[in-house]
PDB file of N, CA and C in Angstrom:
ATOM      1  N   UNK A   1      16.907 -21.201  17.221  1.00  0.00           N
ATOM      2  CA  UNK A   1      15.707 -20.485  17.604  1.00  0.00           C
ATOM      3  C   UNK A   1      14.848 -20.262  16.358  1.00  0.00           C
ATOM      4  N   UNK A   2      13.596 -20.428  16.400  1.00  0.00           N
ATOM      5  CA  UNK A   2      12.441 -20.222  15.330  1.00  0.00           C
ATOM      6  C   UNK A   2      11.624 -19.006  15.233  1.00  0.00           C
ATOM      7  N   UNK A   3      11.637 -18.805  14.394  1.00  0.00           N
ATOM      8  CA  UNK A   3      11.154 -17.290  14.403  1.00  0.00           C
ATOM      9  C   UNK A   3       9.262 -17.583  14.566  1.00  0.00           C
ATOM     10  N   UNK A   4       8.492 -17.428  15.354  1.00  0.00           N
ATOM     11  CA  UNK A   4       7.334 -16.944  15.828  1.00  0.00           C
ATOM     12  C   UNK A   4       6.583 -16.223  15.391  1.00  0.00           C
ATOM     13  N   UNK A   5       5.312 -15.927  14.206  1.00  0.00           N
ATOM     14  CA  UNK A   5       4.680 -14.988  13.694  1.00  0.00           C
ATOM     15  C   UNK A   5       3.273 -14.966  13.887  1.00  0.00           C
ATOM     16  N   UNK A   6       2.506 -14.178  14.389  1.00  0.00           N
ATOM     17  CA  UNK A   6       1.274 -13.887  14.659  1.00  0.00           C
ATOM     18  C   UNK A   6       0.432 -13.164  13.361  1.00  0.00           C
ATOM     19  N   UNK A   7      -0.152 -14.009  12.606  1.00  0.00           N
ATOM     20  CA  UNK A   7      -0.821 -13.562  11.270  1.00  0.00           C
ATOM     21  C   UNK A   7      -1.723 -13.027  11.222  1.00  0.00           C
ATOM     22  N   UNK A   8      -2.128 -12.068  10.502  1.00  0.00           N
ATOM     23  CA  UNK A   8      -3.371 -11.600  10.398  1.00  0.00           C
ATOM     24  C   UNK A   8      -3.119 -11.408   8.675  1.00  0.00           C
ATOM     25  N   UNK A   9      -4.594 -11.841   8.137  1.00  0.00           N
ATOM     26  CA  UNK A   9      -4.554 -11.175   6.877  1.00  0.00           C
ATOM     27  C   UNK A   9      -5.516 -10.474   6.693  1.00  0.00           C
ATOM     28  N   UNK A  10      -5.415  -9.346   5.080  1.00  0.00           N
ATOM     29  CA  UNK A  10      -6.531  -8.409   5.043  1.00  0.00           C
ATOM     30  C   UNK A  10      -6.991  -8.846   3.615  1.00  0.00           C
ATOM     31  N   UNK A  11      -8.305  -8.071   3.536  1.00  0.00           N
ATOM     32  CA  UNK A  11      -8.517  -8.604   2.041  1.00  0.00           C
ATOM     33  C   UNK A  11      -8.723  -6.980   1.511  1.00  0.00           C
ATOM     34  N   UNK A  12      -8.071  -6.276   0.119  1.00  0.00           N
ATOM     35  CA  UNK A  12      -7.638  -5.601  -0.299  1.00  0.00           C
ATOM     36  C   UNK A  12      -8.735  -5.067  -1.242  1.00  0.00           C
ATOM     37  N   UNK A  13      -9.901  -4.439  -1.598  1.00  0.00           N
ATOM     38  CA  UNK A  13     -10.831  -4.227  -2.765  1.00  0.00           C
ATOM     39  C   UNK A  13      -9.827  -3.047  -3.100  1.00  0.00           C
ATOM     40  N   UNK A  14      -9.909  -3.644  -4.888  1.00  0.00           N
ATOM     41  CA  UNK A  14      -9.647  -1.686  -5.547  1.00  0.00           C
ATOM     42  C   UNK A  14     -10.896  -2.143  -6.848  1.00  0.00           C
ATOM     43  N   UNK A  15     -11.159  -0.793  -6.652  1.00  0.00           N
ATOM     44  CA  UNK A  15     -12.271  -0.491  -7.624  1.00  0.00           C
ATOM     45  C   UNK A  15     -11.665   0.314  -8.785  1.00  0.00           C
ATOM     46  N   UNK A  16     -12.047   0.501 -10.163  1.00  0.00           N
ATOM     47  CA  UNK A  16     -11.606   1.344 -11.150  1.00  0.00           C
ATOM     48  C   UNK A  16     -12.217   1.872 -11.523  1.00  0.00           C
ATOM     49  N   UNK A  17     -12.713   3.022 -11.545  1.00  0.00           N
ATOM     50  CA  UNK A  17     -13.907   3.911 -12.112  1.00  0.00           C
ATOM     51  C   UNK A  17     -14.182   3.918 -13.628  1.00  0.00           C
ATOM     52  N   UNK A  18     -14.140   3.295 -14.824  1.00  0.00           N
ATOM     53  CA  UNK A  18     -14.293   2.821 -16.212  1.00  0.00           C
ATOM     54  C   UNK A  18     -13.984   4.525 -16.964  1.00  0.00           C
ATOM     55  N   UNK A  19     -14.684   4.909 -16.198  1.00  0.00           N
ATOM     56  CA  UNK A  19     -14.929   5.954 -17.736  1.00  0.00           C
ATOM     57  C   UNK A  19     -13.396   7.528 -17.399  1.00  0.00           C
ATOM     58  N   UNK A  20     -13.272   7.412 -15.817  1.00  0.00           N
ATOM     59  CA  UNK A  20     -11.388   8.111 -16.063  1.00  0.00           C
ATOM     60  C   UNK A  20     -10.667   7.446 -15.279  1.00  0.00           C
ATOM     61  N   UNK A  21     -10.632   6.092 -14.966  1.00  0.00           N
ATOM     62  CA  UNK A  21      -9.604   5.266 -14.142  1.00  0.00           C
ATOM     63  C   UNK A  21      -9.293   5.746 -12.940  1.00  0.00           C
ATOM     64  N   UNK A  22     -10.362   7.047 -12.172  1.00  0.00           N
ATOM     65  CA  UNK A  22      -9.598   6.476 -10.706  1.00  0.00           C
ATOM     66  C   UNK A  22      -9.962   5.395 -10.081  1.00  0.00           C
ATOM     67  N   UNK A  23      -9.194   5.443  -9.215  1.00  0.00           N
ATOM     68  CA  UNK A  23      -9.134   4.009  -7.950  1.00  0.00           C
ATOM     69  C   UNK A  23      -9.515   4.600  -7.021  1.00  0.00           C
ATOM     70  N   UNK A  24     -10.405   3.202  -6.008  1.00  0.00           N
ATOM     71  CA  UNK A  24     -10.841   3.638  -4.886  1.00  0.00           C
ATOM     72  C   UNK A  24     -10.495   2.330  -4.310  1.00  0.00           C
ATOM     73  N   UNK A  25     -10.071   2.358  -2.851  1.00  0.00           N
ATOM     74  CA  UNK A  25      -9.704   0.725  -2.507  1.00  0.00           C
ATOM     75  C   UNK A  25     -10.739   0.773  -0.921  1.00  0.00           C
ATOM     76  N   UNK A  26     -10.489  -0.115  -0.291  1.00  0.00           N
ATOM     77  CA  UNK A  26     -11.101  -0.802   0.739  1.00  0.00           C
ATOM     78  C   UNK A  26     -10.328  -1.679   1.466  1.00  0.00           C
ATOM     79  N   UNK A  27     -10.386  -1.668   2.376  1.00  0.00           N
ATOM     80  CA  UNK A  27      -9.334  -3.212   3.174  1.00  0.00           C
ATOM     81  C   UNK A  27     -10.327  -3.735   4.285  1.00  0.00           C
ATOM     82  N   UNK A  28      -9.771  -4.933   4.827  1.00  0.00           N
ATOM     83  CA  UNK A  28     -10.642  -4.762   5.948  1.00  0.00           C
ATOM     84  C   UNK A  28     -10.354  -6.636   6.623  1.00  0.00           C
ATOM     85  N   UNK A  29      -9.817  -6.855   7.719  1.00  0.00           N
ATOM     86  CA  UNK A  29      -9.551  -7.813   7.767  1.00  0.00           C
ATOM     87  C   UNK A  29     -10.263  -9.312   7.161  1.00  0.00           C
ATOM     88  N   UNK A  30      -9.501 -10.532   6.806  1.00  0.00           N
ATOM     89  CA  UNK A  30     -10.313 -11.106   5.832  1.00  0.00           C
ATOM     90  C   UNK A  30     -11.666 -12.094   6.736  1.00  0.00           C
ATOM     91  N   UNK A  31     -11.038 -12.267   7.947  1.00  0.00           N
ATOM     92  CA  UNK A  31     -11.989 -13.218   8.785  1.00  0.00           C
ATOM     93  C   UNK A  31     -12.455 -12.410  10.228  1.00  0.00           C
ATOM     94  N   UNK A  32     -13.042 -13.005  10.798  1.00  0.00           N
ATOM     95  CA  UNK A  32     -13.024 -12.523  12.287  1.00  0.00           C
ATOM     96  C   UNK A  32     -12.294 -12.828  12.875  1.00  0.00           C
ATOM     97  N   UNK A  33     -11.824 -13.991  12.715  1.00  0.00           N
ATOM     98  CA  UNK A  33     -10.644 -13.954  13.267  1.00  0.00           C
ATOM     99  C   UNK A  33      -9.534 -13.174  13.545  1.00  0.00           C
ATOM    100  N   UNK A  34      -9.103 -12.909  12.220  1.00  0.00           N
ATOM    101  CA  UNK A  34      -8.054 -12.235  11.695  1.00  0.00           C
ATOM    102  C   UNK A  34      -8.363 -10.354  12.421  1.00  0.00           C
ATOM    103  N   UNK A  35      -9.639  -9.924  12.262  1.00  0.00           N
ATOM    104  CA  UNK A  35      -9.803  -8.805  13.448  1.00  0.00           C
ATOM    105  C   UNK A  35      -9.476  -9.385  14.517  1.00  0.00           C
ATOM    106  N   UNK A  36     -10.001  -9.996  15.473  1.00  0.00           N
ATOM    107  CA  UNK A  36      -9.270 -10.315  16.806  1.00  0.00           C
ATOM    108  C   UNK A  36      -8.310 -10.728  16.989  1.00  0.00           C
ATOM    109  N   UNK A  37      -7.191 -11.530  16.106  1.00  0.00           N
ATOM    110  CA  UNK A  37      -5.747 -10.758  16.243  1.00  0.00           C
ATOM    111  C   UNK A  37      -5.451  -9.521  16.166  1.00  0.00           C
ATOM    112  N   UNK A  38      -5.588  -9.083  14.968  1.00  0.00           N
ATOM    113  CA  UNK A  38      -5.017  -7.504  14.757  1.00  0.00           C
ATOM    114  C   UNK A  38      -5.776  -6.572  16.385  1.00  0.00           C
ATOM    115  N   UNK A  39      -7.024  -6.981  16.640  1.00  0.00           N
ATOM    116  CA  UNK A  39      -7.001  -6.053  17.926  1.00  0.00           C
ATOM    117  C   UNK A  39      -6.468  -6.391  19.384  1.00  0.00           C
ATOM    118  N   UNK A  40      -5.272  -7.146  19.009  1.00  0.00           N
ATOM    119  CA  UNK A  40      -4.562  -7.999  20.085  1.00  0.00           C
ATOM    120  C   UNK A  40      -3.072  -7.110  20.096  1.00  0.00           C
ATOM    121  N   UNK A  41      -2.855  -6.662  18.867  1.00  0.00           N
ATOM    122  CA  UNK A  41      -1.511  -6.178  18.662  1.00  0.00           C
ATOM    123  C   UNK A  41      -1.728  -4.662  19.307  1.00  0.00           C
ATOM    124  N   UNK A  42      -0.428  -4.404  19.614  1.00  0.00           N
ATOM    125  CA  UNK A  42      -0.182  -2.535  20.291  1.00  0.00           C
ATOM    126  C   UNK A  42      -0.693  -1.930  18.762  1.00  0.00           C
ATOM    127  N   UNK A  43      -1.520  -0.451  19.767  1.00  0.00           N
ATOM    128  CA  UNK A  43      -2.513  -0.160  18.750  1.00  0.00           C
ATOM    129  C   UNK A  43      -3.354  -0.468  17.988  1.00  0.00           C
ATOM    130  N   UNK A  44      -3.915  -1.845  18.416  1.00  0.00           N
ATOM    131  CA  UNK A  44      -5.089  -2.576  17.826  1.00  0.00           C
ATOM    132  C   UNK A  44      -4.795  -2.930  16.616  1.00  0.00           C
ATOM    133  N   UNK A  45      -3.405  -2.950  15.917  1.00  0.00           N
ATOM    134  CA  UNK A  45      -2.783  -3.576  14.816  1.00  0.00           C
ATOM    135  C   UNK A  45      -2.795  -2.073  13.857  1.00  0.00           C
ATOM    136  N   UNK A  46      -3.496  -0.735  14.067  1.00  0.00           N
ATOM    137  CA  UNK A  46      -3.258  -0.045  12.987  1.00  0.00           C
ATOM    138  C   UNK A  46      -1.918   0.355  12.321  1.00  0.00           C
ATOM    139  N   UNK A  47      -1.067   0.617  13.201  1.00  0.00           N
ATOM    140  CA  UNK A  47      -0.031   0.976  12.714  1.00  0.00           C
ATOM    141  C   UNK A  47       0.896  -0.194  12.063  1.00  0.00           C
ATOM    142  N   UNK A  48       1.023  -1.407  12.274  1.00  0.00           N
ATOM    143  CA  UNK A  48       1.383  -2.823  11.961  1.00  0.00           C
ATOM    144  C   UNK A  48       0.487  -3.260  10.345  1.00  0.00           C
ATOM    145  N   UNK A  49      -0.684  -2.514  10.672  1.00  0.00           N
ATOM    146  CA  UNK A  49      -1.205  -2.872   9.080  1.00  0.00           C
ATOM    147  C   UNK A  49      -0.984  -1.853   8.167  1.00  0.00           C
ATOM    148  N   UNK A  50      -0.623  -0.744   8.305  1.00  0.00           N
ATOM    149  CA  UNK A  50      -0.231   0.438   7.504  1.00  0.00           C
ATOM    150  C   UNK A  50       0.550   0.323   6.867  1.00  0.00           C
ATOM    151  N   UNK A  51       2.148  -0.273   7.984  1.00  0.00           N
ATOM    152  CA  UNK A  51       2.960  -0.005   7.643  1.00  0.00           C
ATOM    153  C   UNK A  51       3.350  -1.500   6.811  1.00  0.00           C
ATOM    154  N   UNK A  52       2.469  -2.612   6.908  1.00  0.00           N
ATOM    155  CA  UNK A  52       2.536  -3.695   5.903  1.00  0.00           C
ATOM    156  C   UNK A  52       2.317  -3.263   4.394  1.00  0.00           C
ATOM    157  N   UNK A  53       0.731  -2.630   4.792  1.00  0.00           N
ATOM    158  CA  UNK A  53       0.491  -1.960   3.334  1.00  0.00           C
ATOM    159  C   UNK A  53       1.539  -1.044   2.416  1.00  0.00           C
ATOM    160  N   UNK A  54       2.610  -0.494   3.500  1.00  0.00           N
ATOM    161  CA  UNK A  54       3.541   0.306   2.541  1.00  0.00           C
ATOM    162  C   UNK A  54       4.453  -0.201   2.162  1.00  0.00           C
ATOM    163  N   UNK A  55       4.975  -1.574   3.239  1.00  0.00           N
ATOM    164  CA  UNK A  55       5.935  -2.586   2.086  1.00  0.00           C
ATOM    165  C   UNK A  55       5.546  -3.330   1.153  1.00  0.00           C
ATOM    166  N   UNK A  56       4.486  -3.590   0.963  1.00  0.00           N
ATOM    167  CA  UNK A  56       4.065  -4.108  -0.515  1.00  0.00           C
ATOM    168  C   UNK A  56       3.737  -3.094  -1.642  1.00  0.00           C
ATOM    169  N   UNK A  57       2.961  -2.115  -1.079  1.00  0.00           N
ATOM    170  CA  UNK A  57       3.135  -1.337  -2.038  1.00  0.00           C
ATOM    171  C   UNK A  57       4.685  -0.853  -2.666  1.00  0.00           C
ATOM    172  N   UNK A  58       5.620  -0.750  -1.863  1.00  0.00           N
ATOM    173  CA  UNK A  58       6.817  -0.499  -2.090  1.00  0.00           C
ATOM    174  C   UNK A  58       7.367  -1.895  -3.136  1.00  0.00           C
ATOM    175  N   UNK A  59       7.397  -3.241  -2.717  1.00  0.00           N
ATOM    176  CA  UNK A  59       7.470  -3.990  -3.132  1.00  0.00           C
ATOM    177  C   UNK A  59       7.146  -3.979  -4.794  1.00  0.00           C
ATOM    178  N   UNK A  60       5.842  -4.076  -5.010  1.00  0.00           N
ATOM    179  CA  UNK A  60       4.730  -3.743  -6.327  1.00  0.00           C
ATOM    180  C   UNK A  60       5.484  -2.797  -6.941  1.00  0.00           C
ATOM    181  N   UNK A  61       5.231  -1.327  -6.472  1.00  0.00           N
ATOM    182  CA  UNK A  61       6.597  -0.022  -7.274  1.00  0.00           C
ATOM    183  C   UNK A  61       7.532  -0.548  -7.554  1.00  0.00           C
ATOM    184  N   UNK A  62       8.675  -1.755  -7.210  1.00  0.00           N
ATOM    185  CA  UNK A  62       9.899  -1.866  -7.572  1.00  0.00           C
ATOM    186  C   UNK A  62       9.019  -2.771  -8.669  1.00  0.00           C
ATOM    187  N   UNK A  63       8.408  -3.967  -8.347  1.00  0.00           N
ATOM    188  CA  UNK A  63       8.619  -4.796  -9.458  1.00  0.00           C
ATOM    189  C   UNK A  63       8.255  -4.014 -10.977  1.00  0.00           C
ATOM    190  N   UNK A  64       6.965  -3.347 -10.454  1.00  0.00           N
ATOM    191  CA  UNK A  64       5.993  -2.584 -11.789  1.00  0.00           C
ATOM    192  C   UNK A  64       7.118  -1.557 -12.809  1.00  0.00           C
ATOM    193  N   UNK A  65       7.946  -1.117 -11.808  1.00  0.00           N
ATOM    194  CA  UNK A  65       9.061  -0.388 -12.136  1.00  0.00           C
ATOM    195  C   UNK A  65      10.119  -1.028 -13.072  1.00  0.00           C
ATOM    196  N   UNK A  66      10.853  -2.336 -12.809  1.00  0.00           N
ATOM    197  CA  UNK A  66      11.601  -2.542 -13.408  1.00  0.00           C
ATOM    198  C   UNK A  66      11.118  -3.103 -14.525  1.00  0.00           C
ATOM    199  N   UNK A  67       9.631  -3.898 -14.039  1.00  0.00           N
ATOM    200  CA  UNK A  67       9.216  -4.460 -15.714  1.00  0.00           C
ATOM    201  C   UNK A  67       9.132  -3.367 -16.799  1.00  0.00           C
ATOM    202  N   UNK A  68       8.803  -2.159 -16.091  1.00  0.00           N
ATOM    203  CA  UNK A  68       8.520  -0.917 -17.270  1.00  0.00           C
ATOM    204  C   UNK A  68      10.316  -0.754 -17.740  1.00  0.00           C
ATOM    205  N   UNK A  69      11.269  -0.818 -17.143  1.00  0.00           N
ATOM    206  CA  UNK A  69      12.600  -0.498 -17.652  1.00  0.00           C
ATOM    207  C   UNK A  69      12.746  -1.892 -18.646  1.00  0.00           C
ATOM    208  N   UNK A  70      12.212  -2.838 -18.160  1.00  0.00           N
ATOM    209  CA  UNK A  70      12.564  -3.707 -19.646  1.00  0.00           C
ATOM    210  C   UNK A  70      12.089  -3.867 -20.615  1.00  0.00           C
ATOM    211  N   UNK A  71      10.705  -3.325 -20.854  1.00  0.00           N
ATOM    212  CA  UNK A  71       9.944  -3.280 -21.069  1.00  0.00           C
ATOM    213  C   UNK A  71      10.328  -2.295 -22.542  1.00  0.00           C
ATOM    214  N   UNK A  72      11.082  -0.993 -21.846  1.00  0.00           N
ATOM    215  CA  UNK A  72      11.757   0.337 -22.679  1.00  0.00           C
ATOM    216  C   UNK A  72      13.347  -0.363 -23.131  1.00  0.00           C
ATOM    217  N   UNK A  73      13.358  -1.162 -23.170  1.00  0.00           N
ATOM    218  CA  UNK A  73      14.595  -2.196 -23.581  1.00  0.00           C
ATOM    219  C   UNK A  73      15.427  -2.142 -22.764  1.00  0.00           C
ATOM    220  N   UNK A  74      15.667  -1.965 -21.656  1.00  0.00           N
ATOM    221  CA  UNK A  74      16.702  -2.111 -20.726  1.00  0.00           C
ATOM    222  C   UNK A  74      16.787  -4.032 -20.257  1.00  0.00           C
ATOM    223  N   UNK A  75      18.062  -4.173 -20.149  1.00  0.00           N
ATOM    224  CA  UNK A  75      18.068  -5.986 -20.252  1.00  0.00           C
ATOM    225  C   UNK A  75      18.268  -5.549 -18.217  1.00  0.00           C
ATOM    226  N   UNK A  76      17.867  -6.953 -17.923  1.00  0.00           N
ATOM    227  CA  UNK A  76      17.800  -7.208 -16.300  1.00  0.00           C
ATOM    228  C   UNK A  76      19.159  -6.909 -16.195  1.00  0.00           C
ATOM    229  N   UNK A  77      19.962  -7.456 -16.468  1.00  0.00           N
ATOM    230  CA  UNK A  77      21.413  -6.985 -15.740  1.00  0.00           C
ATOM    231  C   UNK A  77      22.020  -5.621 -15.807  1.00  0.00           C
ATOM    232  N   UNK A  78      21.220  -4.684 -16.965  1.00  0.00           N
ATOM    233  CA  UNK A  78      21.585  -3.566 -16.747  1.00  0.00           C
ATOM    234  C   UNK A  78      20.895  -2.386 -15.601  1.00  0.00           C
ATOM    235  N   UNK A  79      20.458  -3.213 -14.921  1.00  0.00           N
ATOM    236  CA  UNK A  79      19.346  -2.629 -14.122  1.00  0.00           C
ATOM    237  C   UNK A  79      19.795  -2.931 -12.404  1.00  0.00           C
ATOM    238  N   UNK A  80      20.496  -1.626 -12.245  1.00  0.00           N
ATOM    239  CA  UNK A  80      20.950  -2.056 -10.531  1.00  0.00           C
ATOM    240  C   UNK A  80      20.438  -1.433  -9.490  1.00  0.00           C
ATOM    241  N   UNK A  81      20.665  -1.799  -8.290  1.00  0.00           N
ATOM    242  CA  UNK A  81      19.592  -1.524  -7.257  1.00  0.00           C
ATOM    243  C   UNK A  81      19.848  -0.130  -7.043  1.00  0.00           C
ATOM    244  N   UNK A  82      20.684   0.481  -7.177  1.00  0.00           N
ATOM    245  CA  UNK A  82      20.700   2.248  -6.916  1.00  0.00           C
ATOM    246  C   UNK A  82      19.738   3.038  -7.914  1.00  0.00           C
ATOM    247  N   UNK A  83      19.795   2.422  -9.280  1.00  0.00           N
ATOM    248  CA  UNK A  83      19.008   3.065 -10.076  1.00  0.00           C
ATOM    249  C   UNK A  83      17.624   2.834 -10.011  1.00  0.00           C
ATOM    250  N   UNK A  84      17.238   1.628  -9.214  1.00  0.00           N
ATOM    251  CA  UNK A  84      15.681   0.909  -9.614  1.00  0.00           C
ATOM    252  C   UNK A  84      14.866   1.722  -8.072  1.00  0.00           C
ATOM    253  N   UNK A  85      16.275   1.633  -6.919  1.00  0.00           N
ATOM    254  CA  UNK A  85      15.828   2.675  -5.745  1.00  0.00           C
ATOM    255  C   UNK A  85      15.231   4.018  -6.190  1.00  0.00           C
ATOM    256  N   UNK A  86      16.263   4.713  -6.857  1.00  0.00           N
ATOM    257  CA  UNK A  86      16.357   5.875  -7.059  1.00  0.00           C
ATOM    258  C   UNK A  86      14.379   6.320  -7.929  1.00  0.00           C
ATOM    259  N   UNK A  87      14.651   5.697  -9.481  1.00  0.00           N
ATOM    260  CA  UNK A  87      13.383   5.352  -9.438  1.00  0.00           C
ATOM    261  C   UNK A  87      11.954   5.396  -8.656  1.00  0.00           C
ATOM    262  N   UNK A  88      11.706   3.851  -8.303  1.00  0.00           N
ATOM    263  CA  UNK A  88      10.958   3.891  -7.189  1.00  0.00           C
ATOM    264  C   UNK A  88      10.181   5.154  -6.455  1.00  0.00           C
ATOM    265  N   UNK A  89      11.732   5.756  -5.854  1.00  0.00           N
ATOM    266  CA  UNK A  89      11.599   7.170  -4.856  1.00  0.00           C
ATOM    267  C   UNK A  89      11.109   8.181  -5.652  1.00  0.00           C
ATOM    268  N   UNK A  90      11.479   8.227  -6.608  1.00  0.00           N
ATOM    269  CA  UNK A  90      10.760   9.195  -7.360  1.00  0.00           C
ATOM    270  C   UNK A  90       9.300   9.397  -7.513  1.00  0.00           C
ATOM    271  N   UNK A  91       8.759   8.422  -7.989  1.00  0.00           N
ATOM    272  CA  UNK A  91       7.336   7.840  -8.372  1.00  0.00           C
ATOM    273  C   UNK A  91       6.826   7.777  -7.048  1.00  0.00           C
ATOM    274  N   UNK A  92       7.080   7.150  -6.533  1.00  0.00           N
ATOM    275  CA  UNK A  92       6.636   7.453  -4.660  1.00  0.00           C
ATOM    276  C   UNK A  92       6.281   8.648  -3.930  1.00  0.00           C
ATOM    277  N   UNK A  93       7.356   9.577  -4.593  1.00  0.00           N
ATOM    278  CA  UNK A  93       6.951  10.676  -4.422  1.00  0.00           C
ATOM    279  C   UNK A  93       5.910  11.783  -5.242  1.00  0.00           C
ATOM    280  N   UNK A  94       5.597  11.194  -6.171  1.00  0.00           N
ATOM    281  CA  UNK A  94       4.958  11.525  -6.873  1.00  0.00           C
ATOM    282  C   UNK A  94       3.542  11.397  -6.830  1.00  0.00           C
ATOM    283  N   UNK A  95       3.633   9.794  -6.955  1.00  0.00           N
ATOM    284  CA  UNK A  95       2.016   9.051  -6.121  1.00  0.00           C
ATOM    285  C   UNK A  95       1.457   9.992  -5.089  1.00  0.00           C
ATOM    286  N   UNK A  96       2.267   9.820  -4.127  1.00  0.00           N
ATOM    287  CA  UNK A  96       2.051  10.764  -2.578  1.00  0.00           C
ATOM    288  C   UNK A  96       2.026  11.908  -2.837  1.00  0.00           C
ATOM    289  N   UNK A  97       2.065  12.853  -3.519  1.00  0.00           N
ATOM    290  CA  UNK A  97       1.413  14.403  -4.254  1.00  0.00           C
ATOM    291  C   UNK A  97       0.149  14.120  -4.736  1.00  0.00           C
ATOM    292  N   UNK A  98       0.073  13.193  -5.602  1.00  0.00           N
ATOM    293  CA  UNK A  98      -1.234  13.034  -6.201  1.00  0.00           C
ATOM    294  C   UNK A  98      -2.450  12.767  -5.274  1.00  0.00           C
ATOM    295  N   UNK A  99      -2.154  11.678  -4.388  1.00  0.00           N
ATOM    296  CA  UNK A  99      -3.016  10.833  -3.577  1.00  0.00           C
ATOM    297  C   UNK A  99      -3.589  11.312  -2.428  1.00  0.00           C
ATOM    298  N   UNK A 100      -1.918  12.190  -1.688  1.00  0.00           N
ATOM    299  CA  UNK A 100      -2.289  12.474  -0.147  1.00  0.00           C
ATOM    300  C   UNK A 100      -3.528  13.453  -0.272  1.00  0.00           C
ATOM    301  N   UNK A 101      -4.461  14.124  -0.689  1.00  0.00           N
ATOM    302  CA  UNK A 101      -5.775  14.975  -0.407  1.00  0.00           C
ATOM    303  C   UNK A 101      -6.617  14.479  -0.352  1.00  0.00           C
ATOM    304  N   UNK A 102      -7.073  13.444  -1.235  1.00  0.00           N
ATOM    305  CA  UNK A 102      -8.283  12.193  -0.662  1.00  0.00           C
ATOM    306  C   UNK A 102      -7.818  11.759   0.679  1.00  0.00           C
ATOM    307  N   UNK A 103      -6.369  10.795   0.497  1.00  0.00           N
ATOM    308  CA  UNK A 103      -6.514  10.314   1.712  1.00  0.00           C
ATOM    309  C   UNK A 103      -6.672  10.634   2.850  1.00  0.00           C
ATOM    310  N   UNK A 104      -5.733  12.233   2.827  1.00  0.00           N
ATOM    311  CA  UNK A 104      -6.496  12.822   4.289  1.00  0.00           C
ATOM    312  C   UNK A 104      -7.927  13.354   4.378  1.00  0.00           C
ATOM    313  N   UNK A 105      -8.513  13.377   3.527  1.00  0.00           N
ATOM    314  CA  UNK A 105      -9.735  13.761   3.414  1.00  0.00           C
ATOM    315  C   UNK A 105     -10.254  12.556   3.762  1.00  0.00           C
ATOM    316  N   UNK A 106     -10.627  11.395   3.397  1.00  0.00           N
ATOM    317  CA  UNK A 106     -10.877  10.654   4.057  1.00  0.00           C
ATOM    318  C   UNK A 106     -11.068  10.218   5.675  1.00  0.00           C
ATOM    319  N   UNK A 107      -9.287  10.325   5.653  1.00  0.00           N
ATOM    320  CA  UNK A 107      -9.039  10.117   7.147  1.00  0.00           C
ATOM    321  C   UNK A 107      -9.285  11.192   8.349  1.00  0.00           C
ATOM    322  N   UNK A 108      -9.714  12.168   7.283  1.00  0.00           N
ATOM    323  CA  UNK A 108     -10.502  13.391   8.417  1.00  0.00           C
ATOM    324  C   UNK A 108     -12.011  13.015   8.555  1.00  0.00           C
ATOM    325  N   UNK A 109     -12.551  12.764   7.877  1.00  0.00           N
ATOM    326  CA  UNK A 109     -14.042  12.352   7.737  1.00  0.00           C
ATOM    327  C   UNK A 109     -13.910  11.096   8.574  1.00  0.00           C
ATOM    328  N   UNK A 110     -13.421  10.122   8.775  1.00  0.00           N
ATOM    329  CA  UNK A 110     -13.602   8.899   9.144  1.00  0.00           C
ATOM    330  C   UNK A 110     -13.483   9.504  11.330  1.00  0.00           C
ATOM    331  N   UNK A 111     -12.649  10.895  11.213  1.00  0.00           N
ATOM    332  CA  UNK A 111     -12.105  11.655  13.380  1.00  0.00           C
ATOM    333  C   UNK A 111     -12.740  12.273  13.402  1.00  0.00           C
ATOM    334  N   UNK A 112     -13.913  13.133  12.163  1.00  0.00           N
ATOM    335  CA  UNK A 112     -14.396  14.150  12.640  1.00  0.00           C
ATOM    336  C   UNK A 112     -15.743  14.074  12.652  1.00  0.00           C
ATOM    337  N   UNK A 113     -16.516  14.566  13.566  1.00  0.00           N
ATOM    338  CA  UNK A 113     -18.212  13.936  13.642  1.00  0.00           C
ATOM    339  C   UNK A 113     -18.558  14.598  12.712  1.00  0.00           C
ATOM    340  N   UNK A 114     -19.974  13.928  12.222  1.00  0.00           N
ATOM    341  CA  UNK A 114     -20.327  15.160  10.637  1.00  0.00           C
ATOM    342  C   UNK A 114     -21.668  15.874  11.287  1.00  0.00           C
ATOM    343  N   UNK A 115     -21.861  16.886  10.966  1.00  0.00           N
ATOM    344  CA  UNK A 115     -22.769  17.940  11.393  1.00  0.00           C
ATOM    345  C   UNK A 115     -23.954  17.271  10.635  1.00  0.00           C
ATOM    346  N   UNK A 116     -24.953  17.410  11.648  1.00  0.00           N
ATOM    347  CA  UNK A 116     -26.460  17.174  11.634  1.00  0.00           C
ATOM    348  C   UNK A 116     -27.610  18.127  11.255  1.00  0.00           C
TER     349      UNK A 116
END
């Protein structure tokens, strides 16, 4: 049996603000196409693209992560998956302190009508 995949891709903007490095990003499917799949999927693909976005980002954290441990001289083989998890989770959690008030701010502005 062959495994079957229905693609959609997105195209990803991050912006860097020059003068104190925040980031601001953007997504947004890359074709029209690629919207009329995603609004084919349960829930019009939002939750399917979210939760893509958080395995790569997860992905990215491990790699960015371990290059920084070798980086601090740690050799690849001393570097095992409980510790690079452990890691990771940390910083993850950390990110997500920093981040989550824009983003819900955002994502409140995007449900709530704005006064006239």
């Amino acid at each position: 049996m062959t495994d079957q995949f229905d693609t959609v891709r997105f195209l990803l903007e991050v912006r860097r603000r020059v003068t104190d490095d925040a980031l601001f990003t953007a997504h947004r499917p890359a074709t029209p196409g690629d919207a009329q799949r995603a609004a084919e999927w349960p829930s019009g693909g939002l939750v399917q693209v979210a939760h893509a976005f958080i395995i790569e980002y997860l992905r990215r954290e491990a790699y960015v992560m371990a290059i920084t441990m070798i980086s601090q001289g740690k050799k690849p083989e001393e570097i095992t998956p409980g510790d690079l998890e452990e890691r990771v989770r940390v910083h993850v959690a950390k990110m997500a302190e920093q981040f989550v008030g824009g983003a819900v701010e955002e994502a409140m502005g995007r449900i709530k009508p704005t006064d006239q």
